[in-house]
Protein backbone atom coordinates (compact mmCIF):
# COMPACT_ATOMS: atom_id res chain seq x y z
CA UNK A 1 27.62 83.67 24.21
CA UNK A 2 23.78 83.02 24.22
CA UNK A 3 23.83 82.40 20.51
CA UNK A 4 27.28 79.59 20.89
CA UNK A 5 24.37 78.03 23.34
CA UNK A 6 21.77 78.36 21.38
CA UNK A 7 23.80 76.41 18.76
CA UNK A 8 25.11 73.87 20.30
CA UNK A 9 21.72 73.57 22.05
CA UNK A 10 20.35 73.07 18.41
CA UNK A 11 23.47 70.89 16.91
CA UNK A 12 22.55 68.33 20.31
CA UNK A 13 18.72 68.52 19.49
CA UNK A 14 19.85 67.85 15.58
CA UNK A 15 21.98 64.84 17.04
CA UNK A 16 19.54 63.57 18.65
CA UNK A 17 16.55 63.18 15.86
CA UNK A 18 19.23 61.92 13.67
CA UNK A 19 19.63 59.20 16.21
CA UNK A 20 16.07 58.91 16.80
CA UNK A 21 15.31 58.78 12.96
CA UNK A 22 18.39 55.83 13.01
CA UNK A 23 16.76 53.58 15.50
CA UNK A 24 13.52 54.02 13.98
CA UNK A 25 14.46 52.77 10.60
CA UNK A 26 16.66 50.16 12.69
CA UNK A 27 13.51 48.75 14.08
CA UNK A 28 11.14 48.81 11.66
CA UNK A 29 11.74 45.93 8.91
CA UNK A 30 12.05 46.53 5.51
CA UNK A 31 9.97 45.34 2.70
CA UNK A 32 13.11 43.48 1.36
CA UNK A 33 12.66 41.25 4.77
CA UNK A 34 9.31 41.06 4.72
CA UNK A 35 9.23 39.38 1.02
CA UNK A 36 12.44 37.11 2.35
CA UNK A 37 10.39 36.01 5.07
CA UNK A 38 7.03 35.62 3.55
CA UNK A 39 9.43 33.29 0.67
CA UNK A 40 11.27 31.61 3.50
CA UNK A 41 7.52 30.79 4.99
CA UNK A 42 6.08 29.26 1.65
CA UNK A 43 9.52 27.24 0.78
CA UNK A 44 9.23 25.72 4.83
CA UNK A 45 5.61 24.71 4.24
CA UNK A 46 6.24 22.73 0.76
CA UNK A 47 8.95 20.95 2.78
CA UNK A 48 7.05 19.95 5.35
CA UNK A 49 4.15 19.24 2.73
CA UNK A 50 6.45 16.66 0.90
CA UNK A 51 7.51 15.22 4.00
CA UNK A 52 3.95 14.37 4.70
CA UNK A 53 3.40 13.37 1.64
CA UNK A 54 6.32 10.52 1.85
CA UNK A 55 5.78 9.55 5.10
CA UNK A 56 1.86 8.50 4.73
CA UNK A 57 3.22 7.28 1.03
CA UNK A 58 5.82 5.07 2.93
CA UNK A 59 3.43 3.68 5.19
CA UNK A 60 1.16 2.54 2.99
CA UNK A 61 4.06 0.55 1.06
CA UNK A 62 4.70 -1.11 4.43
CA UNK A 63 1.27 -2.17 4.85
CA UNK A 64 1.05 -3.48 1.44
CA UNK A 65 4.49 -5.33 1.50
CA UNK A 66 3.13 -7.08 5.10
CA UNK A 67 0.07 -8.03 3.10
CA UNK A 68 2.18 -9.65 0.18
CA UNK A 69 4.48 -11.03 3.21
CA UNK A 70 1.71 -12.85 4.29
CA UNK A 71 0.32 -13.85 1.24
CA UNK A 72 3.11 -15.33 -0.03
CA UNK A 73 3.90 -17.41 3.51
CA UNK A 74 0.58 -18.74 3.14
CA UNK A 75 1.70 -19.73 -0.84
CA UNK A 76 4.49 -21.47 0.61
CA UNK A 77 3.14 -23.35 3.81
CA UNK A 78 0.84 -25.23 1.02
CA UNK A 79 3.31 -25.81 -1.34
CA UNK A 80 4.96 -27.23 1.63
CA UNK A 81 1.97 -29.47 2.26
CA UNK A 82 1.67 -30.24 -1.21
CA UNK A 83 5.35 -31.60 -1.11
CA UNK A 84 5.12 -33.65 1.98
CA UNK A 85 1.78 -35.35 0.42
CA UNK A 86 3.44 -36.12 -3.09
CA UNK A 87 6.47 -37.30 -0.99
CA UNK A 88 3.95 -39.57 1.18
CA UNK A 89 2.11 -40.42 -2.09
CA UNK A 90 6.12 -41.51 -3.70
CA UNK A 91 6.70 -44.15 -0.29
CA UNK A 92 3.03 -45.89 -0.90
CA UNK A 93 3.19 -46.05 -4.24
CA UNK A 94 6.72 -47.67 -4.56
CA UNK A 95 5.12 -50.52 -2.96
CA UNK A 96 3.03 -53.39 -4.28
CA UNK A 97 0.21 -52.51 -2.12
CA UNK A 98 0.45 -49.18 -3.23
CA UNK A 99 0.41 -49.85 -7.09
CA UNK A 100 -2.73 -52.27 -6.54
CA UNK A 101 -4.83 -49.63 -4.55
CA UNK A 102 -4.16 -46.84 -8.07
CA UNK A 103 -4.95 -49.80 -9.91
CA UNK A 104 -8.10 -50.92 -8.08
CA UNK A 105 -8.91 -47.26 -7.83
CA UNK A 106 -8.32 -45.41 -10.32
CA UNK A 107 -7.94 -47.80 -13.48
CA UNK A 108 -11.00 -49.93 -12.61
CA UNK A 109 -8.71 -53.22 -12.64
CA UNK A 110 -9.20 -55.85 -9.79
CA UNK A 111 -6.74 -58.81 -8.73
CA UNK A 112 -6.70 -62.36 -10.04
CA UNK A 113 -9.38 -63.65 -7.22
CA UNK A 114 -11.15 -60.79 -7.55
CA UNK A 115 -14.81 -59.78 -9.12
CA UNK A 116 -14.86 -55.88 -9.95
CA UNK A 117 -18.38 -54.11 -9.17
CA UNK A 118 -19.20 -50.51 -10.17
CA UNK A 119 -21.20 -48.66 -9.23
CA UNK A 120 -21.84 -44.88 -10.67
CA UNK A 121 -23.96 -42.24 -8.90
CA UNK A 122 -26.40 -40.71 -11.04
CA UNK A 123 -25.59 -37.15 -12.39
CA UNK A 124 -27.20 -34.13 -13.13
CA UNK A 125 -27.77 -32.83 -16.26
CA UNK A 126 -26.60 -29.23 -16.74
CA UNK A 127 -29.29 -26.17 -16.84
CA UNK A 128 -27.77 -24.15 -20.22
CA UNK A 129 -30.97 -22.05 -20.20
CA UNK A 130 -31.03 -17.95 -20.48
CA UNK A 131 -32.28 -16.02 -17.32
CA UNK A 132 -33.53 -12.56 -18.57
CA UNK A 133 -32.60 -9.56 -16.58
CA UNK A 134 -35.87 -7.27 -15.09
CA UNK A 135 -34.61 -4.51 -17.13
CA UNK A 136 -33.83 -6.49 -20.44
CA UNK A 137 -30.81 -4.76 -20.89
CA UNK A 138 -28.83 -7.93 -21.53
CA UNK A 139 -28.78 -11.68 -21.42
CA UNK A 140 -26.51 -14.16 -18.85
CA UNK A 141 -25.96 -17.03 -18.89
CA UNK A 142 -26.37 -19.48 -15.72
CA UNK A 143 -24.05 -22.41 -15.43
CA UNK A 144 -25.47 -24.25 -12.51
């Protein structure tokens, strides 16, 4: 009777390790998860890398196309100008007055009553001469 005990006493004990030894493995992560996390880690940061990556990329396209934006509404507002002079220019010269202020002007012709005087403001001849460089590496030019 002692010795049924004594076994069952032993199969319990036997039991129990086995379900000790169980919940141990259970717990204690394998090295196939600790690679699949480790991966899972590395894949997550190049995502968020490339996100980073486009989203300072994207804002610097937007703060180049506002530069062009404005460049080109500052092209326009003087082309703008430019039109509304050449129109202006169009009204005064389809008059008489008009045609005889070019002609006065700008072709050096004067009216039947008139005497044409001209007079030209002296100008200065050009400096073409070399300027040497301290080092004497090479020559410029100046164009003054």
């Amino acid at each position: 009777m002692q010795k049924n005990r004594l076994d069952k006493l032993n199969k319990i004990r036997a039991q129990k390790q086995k379900v000790a030894r169980e919940a141990e493995s259970k717990n204690k992560p394998s090295t196939g998860n600790g690679f699949y996390y480790s991966f899972l880690t590395v894949v997550l940061l190049l995502c968020l890398f490339q996100i980073t990556i486009s989203a300072v990329l994207n804002v610097s396209k937007i703060i180049s196309y506002k530069a062009k934006i404005i460049q080109i509404t500052k092209t326009r507002d003087a082309a703008l100008a430019t039109n509304d002079q050449l129109k202006d220019n169009i009204k005064n010269f389809s008059n008489v007055t008009g045609l005889e202020a070019i002609a006065r002007n700008n072709l050096k012709m004067s009216g039947e009553d008139e005497v044409l005087v001209i007079i030209n403001s002296p100008v200065k001849p050009e400096d073409n001469t070399i300027k040497h460089n301290k080092w004497k590496f090479w020559e410029t030019e100046n164009f003054n």
